[in-house]
PDB file of N, CA and C in Angstrom:
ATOM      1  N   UNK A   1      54.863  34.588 217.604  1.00  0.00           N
ATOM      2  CA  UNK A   1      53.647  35.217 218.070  1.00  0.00           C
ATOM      3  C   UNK A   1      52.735  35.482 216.868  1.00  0.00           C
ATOM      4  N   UNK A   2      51.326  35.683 216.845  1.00  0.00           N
ATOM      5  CA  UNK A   2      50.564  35.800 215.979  1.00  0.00           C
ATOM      6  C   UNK A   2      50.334  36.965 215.421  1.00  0.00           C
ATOM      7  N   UNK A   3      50.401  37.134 214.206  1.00  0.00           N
ATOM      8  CA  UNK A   3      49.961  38.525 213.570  1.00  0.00           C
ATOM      9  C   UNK A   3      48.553  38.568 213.515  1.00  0.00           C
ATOM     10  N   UNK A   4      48.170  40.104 213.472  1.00  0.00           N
ATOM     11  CA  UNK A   4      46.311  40.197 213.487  1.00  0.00           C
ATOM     12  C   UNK A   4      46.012  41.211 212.139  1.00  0.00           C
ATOM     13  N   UNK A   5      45.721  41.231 212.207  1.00  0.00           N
ATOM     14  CA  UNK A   5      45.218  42.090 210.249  1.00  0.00           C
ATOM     15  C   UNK A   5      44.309  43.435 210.986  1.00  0.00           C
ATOM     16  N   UNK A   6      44.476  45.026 210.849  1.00  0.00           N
ATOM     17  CA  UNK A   6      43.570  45.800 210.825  1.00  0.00           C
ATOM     18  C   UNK A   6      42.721  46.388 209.796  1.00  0.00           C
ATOM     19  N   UNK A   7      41.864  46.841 210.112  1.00  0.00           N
ATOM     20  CA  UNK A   7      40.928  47.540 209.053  1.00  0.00           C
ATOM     21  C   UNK A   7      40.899  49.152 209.233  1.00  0.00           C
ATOM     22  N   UNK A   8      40.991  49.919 208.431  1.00  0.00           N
ATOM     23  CA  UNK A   8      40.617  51.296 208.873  1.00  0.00           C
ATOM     24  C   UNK A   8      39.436  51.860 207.825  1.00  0.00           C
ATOM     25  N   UNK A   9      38.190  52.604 208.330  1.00  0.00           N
ATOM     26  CA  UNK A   9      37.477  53.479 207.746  1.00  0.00           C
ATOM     27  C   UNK A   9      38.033  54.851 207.392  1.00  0.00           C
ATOM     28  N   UNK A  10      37.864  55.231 206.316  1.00  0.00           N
ATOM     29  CA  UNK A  10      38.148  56.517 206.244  1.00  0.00           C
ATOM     30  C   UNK A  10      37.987  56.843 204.863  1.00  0.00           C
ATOM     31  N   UNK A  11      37.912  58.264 204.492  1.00  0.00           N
ATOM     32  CA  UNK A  11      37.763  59.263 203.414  1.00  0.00           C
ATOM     33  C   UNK A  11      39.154  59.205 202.293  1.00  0.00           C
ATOM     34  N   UNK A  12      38.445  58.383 201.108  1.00  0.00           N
ATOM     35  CA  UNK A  12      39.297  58.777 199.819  1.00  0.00           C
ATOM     36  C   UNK A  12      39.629  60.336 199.699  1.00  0.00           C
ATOM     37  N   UNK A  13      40.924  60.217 199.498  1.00  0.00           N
ATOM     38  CA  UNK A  13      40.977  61.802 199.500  1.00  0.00           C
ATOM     39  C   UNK A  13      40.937  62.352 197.742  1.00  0.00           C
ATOM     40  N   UNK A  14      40.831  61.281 197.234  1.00  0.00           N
ATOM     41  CA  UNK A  14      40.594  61.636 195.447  1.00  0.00           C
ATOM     42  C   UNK A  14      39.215  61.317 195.124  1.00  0.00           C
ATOM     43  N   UNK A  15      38.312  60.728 195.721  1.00  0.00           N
ATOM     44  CA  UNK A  15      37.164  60.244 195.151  1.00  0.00           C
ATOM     45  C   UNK A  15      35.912  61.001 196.433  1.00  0.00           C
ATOM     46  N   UNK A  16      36.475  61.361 197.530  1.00  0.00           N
ATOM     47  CA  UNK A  16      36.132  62.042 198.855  1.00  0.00           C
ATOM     48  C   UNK A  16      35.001  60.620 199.217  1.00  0.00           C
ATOM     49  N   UNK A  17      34.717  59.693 198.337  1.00  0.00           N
ATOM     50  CA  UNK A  17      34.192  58.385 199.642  1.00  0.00           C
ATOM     51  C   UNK A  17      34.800  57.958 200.618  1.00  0.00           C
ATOM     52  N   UNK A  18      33.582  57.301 201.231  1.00  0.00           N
ATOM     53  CA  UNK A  18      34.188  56.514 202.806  1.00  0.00           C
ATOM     54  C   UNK A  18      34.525  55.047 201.982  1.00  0.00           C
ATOM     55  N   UNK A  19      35.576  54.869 202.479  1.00  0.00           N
ATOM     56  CA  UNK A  19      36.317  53.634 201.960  1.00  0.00           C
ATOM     57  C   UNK A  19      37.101  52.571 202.959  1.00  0.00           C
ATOM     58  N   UNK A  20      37.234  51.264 203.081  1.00  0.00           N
ATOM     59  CA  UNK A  20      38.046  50.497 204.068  1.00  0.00           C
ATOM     60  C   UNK A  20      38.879  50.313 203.335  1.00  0.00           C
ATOM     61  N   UNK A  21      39.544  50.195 204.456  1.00  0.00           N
ATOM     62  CA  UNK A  21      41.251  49.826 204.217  1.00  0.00           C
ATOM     63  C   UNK A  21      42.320  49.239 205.053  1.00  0.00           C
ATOM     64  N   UNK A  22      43.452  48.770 204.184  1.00  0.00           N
ATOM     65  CA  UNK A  22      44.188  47.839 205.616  1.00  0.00           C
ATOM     66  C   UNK A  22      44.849  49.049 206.103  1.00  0.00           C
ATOM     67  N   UNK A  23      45.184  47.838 207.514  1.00  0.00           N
ATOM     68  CA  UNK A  23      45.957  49.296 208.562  1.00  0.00           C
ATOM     69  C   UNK A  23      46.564  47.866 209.219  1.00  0.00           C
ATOM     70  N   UNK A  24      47.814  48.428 209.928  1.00  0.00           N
ATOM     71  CA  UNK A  24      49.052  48.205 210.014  1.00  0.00           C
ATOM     72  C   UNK A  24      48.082  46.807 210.647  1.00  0.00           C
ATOM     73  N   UNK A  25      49.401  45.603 210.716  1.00  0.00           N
ATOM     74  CA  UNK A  25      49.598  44.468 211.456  1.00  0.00           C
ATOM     75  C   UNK A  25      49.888  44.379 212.514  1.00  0.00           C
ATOM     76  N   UNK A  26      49.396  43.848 213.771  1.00  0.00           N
ATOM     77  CA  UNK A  26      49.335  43.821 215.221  1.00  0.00           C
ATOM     78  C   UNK A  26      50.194  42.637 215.706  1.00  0.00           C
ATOM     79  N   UNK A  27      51.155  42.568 216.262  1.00  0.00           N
ATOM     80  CA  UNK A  27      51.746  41.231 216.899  1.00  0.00           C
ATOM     81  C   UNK A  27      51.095  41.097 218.496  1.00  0.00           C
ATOM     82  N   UNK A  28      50.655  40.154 218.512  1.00  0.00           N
ATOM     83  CA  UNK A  28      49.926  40.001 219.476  1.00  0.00           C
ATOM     84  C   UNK A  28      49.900  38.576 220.540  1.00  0.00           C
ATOM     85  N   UNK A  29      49.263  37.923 221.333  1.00  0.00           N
ATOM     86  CA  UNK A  29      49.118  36.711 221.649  1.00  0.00           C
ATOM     87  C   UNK A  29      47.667  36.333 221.184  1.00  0.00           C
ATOM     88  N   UNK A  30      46.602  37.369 221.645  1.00  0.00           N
ATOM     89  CA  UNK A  30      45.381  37.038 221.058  1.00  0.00           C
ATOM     90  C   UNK A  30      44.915  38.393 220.177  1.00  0.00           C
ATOM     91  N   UNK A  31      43.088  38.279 219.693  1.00  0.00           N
ATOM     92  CA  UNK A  31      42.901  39.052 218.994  1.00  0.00           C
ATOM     93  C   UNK A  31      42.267  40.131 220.166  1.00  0.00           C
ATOM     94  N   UNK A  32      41.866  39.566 221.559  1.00  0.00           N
ATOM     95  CA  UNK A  32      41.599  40.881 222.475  1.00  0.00           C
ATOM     96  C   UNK A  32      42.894  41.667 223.048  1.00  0.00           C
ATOM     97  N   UNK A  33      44.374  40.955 222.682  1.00  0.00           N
ATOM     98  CA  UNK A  33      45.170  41.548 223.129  1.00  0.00           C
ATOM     99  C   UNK A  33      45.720  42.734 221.981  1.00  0.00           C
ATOM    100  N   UNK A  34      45.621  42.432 220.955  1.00  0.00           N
ATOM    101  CA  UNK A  34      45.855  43.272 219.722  1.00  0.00           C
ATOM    102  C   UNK A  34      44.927  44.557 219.645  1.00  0.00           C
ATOM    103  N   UNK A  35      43.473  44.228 219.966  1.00  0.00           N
ATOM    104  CA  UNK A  35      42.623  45.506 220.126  1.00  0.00           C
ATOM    105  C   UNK A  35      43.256  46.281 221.107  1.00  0.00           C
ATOM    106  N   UNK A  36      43.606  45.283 222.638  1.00  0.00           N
ATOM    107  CA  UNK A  36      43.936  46.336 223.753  1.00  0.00           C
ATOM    108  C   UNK A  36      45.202  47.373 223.367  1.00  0.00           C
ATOM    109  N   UNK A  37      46.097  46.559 222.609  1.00  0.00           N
ATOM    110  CA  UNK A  37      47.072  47.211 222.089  1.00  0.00           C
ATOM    111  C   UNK A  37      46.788  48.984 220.886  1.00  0.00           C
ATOM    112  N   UNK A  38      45.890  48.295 219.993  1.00  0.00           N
ATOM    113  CA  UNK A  38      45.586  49.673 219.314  1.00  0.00           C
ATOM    114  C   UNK A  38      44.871  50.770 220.013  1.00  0.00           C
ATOM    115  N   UNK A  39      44.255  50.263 221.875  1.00  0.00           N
ATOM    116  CA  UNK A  39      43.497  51.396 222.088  1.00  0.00           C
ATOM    117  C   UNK A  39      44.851  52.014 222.961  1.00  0.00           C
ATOM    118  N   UNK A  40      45.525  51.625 223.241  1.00  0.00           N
ATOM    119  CA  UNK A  40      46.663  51.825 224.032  1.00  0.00           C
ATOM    120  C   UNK A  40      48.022  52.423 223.406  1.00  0.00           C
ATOM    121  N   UNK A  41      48.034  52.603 221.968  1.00  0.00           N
ATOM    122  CA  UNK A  41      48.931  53.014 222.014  1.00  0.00           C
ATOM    123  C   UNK A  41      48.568  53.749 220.552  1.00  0.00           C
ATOM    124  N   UNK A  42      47.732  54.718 220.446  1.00  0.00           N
ATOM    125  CA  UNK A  42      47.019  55.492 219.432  1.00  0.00           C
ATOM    126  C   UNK A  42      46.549  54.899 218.019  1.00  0.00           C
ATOM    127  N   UNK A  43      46.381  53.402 218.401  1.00  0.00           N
ATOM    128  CA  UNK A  43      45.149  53.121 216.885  1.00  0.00           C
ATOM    129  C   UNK A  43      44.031  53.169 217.149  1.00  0.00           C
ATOM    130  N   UNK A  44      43.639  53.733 217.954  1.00  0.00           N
ATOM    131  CA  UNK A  44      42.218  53.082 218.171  1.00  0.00           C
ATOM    132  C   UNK A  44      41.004  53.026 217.235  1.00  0.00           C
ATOM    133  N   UNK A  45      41.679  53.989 215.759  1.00  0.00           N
ATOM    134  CA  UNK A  45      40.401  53.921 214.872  1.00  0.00           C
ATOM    135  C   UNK A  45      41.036  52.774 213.727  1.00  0.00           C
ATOM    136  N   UNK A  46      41.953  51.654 214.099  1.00  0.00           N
ATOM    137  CA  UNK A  46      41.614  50.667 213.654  1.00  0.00           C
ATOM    138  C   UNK A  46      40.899  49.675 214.411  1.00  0.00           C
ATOM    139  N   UNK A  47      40.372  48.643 213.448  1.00  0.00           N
ATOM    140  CA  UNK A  47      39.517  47.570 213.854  1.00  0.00           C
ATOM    141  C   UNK A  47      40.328  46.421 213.725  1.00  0.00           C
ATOM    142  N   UNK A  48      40.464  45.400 214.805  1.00  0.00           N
ATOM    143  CA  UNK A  48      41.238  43.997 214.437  1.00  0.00           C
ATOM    144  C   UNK A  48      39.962  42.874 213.876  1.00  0.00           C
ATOM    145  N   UNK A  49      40.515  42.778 212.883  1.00  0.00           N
ATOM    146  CA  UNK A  49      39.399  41.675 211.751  1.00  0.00           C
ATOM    147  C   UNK A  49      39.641  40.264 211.944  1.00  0.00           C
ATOM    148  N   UNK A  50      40.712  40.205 211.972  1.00  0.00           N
ATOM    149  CA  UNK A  50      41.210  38.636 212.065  1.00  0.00           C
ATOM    150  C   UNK A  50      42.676  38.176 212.221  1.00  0.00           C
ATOM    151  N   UNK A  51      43.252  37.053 211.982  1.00  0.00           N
ATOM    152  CA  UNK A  51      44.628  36.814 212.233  1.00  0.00           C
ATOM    153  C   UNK A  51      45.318  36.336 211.254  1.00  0.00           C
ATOM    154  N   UNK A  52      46.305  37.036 211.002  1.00  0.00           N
ATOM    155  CA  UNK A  52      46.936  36.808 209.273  1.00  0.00           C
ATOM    156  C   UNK A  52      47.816  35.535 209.544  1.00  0.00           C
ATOM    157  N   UNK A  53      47.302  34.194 208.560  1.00  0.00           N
ATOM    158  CA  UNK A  53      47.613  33.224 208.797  1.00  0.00           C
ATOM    159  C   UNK A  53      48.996  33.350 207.730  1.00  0.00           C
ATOM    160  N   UNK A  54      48.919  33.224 206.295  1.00  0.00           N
ATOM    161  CA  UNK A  54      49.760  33.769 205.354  1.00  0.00           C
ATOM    162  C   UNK A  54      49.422  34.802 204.168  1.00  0.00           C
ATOM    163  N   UNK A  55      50.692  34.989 203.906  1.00  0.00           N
ATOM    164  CA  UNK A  55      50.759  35.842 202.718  1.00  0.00           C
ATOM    165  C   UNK A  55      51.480  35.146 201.571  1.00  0.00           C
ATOM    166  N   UNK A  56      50.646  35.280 200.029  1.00  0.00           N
ATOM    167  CA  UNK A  56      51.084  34.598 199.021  1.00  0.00           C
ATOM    168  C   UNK A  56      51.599  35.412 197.978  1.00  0.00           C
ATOM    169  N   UNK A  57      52.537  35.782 197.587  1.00  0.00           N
ATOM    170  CA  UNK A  57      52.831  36.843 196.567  1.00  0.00           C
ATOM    171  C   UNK A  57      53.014  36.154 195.103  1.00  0.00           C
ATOM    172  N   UNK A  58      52.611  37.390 194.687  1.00  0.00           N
ATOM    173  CA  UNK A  58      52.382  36.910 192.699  1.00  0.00           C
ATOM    174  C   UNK A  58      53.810  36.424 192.252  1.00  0.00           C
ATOM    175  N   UNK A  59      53.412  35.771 191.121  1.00  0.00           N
ATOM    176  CA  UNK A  59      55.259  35.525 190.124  1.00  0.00           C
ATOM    177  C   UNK A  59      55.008  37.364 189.568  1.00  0.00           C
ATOM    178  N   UNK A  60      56.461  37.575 189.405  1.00  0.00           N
ATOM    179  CA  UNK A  60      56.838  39.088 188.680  1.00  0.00           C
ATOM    180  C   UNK A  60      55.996  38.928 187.114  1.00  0.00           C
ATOM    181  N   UNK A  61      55.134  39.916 187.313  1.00  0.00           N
ATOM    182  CA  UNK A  61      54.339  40.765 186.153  1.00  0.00           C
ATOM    183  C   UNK A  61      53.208  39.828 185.818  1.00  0.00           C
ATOM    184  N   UNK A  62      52.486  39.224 186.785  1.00  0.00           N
ATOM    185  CA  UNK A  62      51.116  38.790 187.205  1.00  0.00           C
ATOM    186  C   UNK A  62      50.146  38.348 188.291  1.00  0.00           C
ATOM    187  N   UNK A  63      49.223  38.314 187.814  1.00  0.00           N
ATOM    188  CA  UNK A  63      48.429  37.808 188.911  1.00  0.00           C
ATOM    189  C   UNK A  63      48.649  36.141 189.572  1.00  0.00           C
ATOM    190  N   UNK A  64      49.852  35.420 189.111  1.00  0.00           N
ATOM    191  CA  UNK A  64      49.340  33.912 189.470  1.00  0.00           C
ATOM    192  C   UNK A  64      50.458  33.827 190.471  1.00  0.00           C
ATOM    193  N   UNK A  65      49.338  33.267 191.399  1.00  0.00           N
ATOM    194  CA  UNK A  65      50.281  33.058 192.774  1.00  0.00           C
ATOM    195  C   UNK A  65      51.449  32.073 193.145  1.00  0.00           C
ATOM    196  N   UNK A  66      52.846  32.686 193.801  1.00  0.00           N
ATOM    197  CA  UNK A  66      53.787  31.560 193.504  1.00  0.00           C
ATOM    198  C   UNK A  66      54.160  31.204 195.061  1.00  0.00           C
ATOM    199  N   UNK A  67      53.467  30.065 195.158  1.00  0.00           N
ATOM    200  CA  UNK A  67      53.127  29.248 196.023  1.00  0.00           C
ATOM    201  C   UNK A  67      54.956  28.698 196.923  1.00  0.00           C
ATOM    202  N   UNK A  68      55.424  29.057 195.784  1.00  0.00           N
ATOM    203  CA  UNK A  68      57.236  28.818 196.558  1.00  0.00           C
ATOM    204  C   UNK A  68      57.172  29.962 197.516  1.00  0.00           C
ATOM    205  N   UNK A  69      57.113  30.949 197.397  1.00  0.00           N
ATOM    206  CA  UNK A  69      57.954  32.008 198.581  1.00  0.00           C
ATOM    207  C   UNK A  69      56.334  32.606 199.162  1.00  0.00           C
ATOM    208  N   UNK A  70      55.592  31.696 199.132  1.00  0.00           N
ATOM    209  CA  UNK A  70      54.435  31.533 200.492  1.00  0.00           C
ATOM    210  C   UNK A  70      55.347  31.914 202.126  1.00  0.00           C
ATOM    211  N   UNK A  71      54.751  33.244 203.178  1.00  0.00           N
ATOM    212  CA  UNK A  71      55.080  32.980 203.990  1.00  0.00           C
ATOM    213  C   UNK A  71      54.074  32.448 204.890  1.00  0.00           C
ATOM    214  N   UNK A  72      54.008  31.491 205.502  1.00  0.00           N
ATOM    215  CA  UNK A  72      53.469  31.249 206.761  1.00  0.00           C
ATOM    216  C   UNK A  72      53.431  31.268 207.639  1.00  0.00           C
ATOM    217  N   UNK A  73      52.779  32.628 208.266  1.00  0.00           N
ATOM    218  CA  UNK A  73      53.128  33.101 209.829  1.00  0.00           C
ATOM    219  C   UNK A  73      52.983  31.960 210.777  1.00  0.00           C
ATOM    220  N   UNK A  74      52.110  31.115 210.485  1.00  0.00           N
ATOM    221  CA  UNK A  74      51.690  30.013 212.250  1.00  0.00           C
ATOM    222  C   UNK A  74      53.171  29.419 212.323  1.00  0.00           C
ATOM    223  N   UNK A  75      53.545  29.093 211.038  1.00  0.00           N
ATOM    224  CA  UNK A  75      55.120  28.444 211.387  1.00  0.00           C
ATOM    225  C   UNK A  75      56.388  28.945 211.344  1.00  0.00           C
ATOM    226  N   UNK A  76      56.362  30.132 211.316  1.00  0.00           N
ATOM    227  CA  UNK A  76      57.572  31.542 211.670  1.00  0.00           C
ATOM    228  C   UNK A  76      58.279  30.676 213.089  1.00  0.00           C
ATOM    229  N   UNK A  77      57.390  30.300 214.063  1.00  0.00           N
ATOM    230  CA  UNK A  77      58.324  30.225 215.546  1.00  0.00           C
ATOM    231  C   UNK A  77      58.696  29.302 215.429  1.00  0.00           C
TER     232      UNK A  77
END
């Protein structure tokens, strides 16, 4: 099933700005079913942005991406 990416608005509590931010991952079928889901079951002050295709994590102690332990959600099933 597809993951969906949220967004949340809200107040730095060290800097007191309004700031975005991620908010939890939605498993979903679509992206109107993922909204229906956060109004339904107390997110509703996240926003669904889009659908997290993958995630690429750094090699240990930098920024360069190591393309081996790439996950790719579309091909999880």
């Amino acid at each position: 099933m597809k993951k969906w990416v949220t967004e949340i608005t809200a107040i730095d509590p060290h800097t007191r700005e309004l700031k975005k931010w991620l908010g939890p991952y939605i498993t979903a079928p679509t992206m109107e079913a993922a909204t229906l889901y956060c109004q339904k079951n107390g997110l509703g002050y996240c926003e669904v942005t889009g659908q997290l295709i993958s995630e690429i994590p750094c090699k240990e102690n930098s920024y360069t991406p190591d393309w081996v332990r790439r996950v790719d959600f579309d091909n999880l099933n």
